[in-house]
N, C-alpha and C. Protein backbone atom coordinates (compact mmCIF):
# COMPACT_ATOMS: atom_id res chain seq x y z
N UNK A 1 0.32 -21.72 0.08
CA UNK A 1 -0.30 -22.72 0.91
C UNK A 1 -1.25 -23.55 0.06
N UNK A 2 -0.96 -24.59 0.01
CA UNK A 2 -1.85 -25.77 -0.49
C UNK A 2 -2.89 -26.75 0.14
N UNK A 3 -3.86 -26.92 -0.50
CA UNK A 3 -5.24 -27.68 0.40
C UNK A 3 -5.14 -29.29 -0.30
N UNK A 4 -5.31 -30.54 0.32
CA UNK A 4 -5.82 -31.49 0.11
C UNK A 4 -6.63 -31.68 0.28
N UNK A 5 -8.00 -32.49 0.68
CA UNK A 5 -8.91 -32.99 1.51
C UNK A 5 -9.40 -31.85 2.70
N UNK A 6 -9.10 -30.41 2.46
CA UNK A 6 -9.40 -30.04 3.18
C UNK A 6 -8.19 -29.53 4.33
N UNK A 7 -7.12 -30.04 4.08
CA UNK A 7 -5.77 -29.94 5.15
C UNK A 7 -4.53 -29.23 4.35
N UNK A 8 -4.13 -27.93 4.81
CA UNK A 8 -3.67 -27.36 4.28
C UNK A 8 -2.00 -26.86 5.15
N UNK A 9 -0.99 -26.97 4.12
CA UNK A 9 0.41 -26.76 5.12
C UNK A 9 0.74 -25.58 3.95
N UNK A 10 1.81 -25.73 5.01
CA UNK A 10 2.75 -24.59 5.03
C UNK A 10 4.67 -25.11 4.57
N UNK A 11 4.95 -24.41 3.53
CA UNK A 11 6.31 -25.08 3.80
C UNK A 11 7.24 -23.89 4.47
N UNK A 12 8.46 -24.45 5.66
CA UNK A 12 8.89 -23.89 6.43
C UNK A 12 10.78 -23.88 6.51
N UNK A 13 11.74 -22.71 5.85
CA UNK A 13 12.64 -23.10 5.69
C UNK A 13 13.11 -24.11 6.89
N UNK A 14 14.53 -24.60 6.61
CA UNK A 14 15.27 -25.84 7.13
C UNK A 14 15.95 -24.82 8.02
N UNK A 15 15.80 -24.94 9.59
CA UNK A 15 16.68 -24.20 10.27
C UNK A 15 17.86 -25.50 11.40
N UNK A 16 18.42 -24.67 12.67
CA UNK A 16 19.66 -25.45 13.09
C UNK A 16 18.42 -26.47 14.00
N UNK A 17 17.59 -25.97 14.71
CA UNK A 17 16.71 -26.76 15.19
C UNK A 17 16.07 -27.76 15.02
N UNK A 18 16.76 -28.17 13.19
CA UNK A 18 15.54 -29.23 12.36
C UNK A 18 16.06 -30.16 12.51
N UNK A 19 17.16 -30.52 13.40
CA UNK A 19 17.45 -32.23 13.37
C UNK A 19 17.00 -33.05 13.69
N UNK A 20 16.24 -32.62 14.69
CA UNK A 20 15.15 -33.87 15.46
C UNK A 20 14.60 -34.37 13.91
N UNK A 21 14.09 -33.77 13.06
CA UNK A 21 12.99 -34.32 12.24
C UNK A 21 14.08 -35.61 11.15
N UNK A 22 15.14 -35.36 10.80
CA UNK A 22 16.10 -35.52 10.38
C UNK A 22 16.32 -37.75 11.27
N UNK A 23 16.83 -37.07 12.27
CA UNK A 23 16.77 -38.51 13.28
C UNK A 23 15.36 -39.21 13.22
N UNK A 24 13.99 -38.33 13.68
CA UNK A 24 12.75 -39.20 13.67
C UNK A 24 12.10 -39.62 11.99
N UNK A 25 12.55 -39.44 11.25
CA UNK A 25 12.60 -39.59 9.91
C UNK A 25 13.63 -40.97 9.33
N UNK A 26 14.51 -41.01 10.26
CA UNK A 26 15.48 -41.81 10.14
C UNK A 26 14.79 -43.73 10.25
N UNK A 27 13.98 -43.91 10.43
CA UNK A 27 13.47 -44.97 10.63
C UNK A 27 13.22 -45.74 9.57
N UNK A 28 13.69 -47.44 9.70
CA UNK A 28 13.50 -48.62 8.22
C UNK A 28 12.15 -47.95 7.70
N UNK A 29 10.70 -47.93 8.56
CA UNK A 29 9.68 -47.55 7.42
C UNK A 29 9.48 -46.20 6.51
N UNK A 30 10.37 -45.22 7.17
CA UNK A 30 10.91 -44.00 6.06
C UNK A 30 11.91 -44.14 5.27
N UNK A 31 12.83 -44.96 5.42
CA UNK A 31 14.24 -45.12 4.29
C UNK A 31 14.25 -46.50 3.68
N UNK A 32 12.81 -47.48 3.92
CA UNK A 32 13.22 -48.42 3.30
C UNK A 32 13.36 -48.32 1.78
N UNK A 33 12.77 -47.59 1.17
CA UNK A 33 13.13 -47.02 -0.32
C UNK A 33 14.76 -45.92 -0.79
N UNK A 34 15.16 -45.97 0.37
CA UNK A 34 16.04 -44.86 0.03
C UNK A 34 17.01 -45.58 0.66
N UNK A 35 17.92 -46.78 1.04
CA UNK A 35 18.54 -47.90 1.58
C UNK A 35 18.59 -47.79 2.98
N UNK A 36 17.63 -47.63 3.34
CA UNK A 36 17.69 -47.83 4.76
C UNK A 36 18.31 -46.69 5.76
N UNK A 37 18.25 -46.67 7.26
CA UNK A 37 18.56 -45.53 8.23
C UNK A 37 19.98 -45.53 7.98
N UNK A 38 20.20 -44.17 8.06
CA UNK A 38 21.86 -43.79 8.29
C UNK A 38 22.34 -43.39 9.75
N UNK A 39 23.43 -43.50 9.81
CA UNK A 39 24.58 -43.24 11.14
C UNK A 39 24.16 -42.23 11.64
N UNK A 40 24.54 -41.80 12.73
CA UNK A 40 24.37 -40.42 13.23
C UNK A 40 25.32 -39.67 12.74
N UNK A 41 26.42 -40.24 12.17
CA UNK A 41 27.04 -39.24 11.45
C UNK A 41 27.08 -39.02 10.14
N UNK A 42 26.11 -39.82 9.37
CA UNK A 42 25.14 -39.42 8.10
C UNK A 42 24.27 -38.47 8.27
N UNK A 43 23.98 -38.57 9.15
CA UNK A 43 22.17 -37.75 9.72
C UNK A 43 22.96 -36.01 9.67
N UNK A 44 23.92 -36.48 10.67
CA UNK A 44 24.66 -35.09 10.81
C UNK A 44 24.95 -34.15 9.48
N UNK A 45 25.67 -35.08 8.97
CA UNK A 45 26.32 -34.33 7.46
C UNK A 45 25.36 -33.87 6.82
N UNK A 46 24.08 -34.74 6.75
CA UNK A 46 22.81 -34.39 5.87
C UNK A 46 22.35 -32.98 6.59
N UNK A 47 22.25 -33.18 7.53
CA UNK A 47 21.70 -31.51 8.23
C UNK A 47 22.74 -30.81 8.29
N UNK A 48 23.72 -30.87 7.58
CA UNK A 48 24.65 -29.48 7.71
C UNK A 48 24.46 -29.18 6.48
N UNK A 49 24.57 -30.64 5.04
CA UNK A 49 23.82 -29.70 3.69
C UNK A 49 23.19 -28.68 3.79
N UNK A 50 22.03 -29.45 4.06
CA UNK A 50 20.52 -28.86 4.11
C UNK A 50 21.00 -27.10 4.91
N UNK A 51 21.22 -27.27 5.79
CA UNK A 51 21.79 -25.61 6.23
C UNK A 51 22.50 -24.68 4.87
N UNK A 52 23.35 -25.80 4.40
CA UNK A 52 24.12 -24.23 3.83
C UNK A 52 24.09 -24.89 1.95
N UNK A 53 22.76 -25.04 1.96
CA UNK A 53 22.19 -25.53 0.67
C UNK A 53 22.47 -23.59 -0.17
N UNK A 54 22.91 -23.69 -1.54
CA UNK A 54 22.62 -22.35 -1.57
C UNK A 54 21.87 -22.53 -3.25
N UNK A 55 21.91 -23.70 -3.77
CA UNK A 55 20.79 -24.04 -5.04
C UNK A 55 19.31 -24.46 -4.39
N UNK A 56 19.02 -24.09 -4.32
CA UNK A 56 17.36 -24.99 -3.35
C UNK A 56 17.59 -24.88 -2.41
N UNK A 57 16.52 -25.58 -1.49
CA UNK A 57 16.36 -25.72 -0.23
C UNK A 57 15.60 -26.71 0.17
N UNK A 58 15.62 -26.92 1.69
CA UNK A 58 15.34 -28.02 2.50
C UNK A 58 14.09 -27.16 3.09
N UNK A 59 13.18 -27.68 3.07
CA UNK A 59 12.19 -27.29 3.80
C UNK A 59 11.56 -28.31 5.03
N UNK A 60 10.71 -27.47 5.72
CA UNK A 60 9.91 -28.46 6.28
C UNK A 60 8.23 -28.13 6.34
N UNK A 61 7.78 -29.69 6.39
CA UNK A 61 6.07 -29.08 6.14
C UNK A 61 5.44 -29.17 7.34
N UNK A 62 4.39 -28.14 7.33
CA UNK A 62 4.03 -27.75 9.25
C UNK A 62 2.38 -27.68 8.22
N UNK A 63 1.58 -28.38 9.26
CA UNK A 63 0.00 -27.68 9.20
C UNK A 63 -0.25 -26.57 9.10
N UNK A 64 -1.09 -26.10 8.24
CA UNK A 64 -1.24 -24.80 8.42
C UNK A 64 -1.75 -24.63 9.86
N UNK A 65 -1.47 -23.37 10.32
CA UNK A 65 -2.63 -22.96 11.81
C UNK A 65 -2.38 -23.37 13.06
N UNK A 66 -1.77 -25.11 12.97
CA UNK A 66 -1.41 -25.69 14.29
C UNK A 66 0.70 -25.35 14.16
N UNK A 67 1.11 -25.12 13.19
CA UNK A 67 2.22 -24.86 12.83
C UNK A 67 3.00 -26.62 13.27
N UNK A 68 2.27 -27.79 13.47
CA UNK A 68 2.92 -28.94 13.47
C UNK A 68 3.28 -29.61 12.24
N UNK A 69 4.63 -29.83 12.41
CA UNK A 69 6.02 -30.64 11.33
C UNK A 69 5.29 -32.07 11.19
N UNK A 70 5.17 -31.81 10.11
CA UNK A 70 4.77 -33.58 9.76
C UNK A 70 5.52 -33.85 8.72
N UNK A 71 6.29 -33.31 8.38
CA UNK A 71 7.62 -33.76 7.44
C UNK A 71 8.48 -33.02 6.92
N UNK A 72 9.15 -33.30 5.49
CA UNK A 72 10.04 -32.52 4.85
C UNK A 72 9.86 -32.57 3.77
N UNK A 73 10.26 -31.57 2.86
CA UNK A 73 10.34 -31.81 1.40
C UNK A 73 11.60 -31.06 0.58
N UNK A 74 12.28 -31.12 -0.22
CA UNK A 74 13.13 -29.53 -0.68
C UNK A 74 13.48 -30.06 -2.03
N UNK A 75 14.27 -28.99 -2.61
CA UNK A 75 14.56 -29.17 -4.06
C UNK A 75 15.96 -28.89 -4.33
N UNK A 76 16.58 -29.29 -5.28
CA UNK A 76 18.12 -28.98 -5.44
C UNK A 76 18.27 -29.01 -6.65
N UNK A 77 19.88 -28.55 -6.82
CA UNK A 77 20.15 -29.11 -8.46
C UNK A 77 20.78 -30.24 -8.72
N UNK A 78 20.52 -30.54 -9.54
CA UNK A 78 20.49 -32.54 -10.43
C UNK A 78 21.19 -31.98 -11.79
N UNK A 79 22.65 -32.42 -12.36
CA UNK A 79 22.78 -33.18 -13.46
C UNK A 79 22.02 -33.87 -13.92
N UNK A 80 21.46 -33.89 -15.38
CA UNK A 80 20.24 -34.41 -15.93
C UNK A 80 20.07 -34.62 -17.07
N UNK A 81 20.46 -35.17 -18.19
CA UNK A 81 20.35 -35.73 -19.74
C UNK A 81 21.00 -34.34 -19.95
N UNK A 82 22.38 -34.21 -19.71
CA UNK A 82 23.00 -32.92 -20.50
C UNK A 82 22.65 -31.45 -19.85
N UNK A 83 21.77 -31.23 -18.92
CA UNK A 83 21.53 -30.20 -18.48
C UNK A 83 21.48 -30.01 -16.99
N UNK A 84 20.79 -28.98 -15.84
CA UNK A 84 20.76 -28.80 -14.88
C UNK A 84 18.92 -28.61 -14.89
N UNK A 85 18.58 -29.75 -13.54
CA UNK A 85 17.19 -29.44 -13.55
C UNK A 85 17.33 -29.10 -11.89
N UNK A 86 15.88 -28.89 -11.68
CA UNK A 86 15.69 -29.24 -10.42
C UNK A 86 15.33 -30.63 -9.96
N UNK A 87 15.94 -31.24 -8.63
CA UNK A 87 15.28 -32.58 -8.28
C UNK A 87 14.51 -32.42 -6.61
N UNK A 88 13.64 -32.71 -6.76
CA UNK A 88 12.66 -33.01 -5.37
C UNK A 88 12.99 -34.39 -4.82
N UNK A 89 12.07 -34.38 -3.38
CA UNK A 89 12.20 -35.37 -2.66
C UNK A 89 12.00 -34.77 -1.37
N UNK A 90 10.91 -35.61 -0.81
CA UNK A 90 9.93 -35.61 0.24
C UNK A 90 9.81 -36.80 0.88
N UNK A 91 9.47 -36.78 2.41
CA UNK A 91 8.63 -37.98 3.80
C UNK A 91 7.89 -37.08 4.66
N UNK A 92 7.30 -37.44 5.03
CA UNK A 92 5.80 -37.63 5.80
C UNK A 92 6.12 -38.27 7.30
N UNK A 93 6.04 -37.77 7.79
CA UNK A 93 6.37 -38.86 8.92
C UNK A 93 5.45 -39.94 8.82
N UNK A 94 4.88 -40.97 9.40
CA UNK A 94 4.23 -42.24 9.68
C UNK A 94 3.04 -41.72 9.71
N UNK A 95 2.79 -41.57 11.28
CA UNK A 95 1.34 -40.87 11.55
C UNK A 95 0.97 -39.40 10.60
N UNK A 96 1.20 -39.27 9.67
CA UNK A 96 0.78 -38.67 8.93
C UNK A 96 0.30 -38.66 8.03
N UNK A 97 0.67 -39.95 7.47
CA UNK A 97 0.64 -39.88 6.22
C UNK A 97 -0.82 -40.97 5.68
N UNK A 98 -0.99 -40.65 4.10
CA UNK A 98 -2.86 -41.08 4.25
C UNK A 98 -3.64 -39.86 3.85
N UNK A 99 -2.96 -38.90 4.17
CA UNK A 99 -3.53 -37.56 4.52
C UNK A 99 -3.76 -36.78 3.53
N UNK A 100 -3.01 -37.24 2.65
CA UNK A 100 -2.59 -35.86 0.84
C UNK A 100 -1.79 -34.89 0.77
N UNK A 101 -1.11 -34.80 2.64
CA UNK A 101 -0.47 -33.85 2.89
C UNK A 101 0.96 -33.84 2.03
N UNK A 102 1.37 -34.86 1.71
CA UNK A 102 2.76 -35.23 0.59
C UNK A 102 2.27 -34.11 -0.91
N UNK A 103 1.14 -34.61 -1.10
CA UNK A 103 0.75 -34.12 -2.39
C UNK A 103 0.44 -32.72 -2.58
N UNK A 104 0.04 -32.12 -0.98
CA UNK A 104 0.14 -30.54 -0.84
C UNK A 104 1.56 -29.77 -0.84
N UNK A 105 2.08 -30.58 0.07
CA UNK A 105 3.99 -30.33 0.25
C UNK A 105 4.60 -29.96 -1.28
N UNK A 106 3.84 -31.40 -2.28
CA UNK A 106 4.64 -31.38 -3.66
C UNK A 106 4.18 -30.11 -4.41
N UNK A 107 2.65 -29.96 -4.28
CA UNK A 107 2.27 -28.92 -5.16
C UNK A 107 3.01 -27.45 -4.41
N UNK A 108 3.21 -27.08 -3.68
CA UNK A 108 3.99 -25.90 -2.96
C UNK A 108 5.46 -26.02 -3.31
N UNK A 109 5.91 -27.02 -3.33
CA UNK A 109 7.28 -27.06 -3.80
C UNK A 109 7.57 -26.86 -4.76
N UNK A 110 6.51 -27.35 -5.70
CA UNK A 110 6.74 -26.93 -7.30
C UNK A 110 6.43 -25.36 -7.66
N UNK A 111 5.84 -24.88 -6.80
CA UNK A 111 5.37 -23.10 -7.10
C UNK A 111 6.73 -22.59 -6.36
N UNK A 112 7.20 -23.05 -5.40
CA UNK A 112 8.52 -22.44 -4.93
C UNK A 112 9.68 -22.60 -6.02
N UNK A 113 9.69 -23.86 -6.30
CA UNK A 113 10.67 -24.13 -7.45
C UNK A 113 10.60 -22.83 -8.81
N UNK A 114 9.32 -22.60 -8.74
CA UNK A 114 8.80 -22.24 -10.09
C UNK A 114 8.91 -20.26 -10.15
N UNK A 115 9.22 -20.52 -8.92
CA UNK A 115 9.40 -18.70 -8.35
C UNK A 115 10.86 -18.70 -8.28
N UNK A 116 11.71 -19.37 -7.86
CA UNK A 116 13.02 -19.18 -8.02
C UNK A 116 13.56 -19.20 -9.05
N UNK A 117 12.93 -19.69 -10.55
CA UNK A 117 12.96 -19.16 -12.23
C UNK A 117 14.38 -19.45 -12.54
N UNK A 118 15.39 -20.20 -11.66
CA UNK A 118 16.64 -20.90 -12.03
C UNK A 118 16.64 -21.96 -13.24
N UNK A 119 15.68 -22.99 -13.00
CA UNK A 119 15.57 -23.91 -13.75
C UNK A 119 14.38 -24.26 -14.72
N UNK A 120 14.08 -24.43 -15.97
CA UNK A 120 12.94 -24.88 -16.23
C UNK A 120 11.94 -26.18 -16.04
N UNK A 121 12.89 -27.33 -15.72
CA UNK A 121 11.93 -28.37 -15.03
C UNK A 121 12.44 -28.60 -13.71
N UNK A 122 11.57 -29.58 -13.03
CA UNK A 122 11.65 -30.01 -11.64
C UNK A 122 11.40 -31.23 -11.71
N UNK A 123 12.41 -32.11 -11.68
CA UNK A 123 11.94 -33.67 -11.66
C UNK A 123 12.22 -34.31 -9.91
N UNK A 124 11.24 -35.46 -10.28
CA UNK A 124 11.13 -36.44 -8.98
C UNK A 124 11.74 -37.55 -9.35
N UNK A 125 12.06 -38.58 -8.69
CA UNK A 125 12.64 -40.05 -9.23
C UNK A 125 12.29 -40.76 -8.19
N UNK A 126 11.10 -41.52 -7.56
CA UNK A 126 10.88 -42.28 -6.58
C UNK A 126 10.95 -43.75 -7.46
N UNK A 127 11.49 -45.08 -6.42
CA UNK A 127 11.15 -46.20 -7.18
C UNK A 127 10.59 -46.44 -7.97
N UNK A 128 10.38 -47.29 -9.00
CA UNK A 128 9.02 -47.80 -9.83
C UNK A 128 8.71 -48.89 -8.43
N UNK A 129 9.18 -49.35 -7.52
CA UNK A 129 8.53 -50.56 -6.37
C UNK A 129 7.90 -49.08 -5.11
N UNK A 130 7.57 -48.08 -5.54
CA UNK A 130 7.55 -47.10 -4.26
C UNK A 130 5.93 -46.49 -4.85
N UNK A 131 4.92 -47.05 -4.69
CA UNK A 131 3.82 -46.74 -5.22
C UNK A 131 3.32 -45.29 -4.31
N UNK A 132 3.58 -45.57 -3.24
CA UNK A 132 3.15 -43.85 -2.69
C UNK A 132 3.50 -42.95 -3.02
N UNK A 133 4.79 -42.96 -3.01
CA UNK A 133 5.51 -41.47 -3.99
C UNK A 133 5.41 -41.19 -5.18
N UNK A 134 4.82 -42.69 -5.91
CA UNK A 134 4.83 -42.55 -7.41
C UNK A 134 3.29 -41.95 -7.47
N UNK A 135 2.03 -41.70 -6.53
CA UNK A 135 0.98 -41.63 -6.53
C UNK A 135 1.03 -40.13 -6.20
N UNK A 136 1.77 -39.88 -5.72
CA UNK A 136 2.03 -38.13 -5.14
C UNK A 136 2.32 -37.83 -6.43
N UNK A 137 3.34 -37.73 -7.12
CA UNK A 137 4.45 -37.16 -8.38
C UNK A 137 2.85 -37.25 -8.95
N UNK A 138 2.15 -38.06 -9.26
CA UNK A 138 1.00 -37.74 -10.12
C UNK A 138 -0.29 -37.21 -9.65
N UNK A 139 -0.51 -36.82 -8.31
CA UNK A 139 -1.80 -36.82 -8.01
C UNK A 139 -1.23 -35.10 -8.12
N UNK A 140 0.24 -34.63 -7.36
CA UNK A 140 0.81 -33.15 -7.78
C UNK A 140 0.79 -32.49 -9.19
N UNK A 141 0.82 -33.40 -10.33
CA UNK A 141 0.71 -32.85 -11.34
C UNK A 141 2.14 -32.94 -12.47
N UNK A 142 2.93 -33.81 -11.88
CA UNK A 142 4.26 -34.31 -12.59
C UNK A 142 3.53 -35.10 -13.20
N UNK A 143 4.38 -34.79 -14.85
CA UNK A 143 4.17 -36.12 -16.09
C UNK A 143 5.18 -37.05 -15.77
N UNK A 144 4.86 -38.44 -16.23
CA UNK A 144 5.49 -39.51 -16.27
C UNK A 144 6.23 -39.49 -17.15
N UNK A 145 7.97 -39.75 -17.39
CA UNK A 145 8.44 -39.67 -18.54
C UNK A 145 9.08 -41.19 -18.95
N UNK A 146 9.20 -41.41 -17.80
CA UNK A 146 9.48 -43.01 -17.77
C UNK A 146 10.62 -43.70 -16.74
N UNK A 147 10.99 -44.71 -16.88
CA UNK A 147 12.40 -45.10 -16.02
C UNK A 147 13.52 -45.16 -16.24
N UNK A 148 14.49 -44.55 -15.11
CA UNK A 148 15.85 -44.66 -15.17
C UNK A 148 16.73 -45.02 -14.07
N UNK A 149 17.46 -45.29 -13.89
CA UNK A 149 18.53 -45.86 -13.24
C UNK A 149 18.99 -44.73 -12.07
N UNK A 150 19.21 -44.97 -11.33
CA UNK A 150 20.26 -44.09 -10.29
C UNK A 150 20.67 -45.26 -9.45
N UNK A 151 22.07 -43.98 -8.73
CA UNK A 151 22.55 -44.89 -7.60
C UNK A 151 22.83 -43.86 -6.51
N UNK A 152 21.32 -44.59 -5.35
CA UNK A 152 20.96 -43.84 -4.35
C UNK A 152 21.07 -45.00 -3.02
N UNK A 153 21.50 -44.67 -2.06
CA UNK A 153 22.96 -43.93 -2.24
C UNK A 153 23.68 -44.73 -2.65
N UNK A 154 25.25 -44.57 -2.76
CA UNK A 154 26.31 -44.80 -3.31
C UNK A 154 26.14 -46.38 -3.08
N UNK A 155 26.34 -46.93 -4.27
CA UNK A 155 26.75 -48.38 -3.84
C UNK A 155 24.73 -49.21 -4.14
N UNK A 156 23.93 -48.39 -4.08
CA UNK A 156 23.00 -49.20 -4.15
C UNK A 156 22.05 -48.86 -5.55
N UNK A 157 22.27 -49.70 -6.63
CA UNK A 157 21.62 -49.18 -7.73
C UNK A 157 19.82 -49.08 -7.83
N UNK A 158 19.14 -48.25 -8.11
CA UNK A 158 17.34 -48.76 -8.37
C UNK A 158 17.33 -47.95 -9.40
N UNK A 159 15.78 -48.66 -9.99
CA UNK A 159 15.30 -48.25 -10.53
C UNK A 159 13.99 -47.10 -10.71
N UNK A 160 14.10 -46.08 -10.97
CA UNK A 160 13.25 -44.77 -10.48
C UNK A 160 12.41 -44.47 -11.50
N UNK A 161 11.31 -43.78 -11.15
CA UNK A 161 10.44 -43.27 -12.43
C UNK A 161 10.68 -42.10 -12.31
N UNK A 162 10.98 -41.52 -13.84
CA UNK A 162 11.30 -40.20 -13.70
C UNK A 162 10.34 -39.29 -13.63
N UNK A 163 9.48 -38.31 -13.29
CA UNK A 163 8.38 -37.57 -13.41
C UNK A 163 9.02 -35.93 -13.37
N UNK A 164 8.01 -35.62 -13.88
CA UNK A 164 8.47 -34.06 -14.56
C UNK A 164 7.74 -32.99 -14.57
N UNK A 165 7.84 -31.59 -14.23
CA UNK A 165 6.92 -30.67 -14.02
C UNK A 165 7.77 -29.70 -14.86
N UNK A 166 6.78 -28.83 -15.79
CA UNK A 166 7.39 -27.86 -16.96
C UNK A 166 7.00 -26.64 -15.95
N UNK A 167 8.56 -25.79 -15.42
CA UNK A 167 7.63 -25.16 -14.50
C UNK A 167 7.62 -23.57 -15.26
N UNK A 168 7.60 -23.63 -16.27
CA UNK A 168 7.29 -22.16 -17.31
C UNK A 168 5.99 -22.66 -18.10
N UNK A 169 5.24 -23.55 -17.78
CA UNK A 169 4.01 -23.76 -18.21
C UNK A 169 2.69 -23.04 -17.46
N UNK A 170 1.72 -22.88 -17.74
CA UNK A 170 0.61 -22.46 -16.77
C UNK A 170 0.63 -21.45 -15.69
C-alpha cells in the first residue's frame, strides 16, 4: 500500500465484475492519448485479456479503507530492444485525478512487478504530448531514457517517452 499526499490505495486483482470500469474509462478525456474510445466490442475483448492475462496482470486501484475504484493500472510483457521487459499503463478516472493517486498506483505496481522477479525492468511509454503520465513515470521513480516510436493502437503511430524502473535495484 502506497501513500501520496496522505491518500493511500490499494491495488485490487482484475475480476469478471470489472467491466463497468473498463466502459466508464472508455471516455474521449481518458483515451484521448491512447486514440480515442473503443466499440463495445473492443471494450469486451480488452476485458477478456485482462481475465486470462497469465504474464502480469490487470489490476484495479481502490482507496485504501473506503475500498472505492478510482481506476486501473497492470503490467504485462513487451518485446523490447531484443529482450522481454515488463510494460505498465494506468487511468484514473476524471474525478480523481489531481490526487497523486496515479503515482501511488505506479509505485505499488512497480513493487508488484518487482515481486514477481520474471523480468528485470518495467518500462512505461506515455506520449511525449501526455504531460500527466509523463509527471507520474517520474514523480514514481522511473528514469527517463528517452523517445520512441510505437503504434498504439494499430494504425496510429506516436511518439512515447520511454521511462524505466531497474527493478533488482534498491
Amino acid at each position: 500500500m502506497d501513500s501520496v499526499r496522505g491518500t493511500r490505495v490499494e491495488l485490487v486483482g482484475w475480476g469478471e465484475g470489472d467491466f463497468w470500469l473498463l466502459e466508464r474509462a472508455n471516455a474521449a478525456e481518458m483515451t484521448d492519448h491512447l486514440g480515442g474510445p473503443e466499440s463495445p466490442e473492443q471494450l469486451a475483448r480488452r476485458h477478456q485479456r485482462y481475465l486470462e492475462m497469465t504474464a502480469g496482470e490487470m489490476l484495479r486501484v481502490v482507496l485504501a479503507g473506503s475500498g472505492e475504484t478510482v481506476g486501473s493500472i497492470g503490467y504485462w510483457e513487451r518485446e523490447w530492444q531484443g529482450g522481454t521487459v515488463w510494460e505498465t499503463g494506468w487511468g484514473v478516472l476524471p474525478e480523481f485525478q489531481g490526487r497523486g493517486l496515479a503515482v501511488a498506483a505506479a509505485r505499488e505496481v512497480i513493487e508488484v512487478a518487482r515481486e514477481a522477479g520474471t523480468h528485470r525492468y518495467l518500462h512505461a511509454f506515455p506520449g511525449v504530448d501526455h504531460p500527466a503520465s509523463n509527471a507520474v513515470c517520474r514523480k514514481a521513480g522511473f528514469e527517463l531514457l528517452g523517445e520512441a516510436e510505437f503504434e498504439y493502437p494499430k494504425g496510429n503511430w506516436m511518439t512515447s517517452h520511454d521511462w524505466r524502473v531497474d527493478l533488482q535495484a534498491g
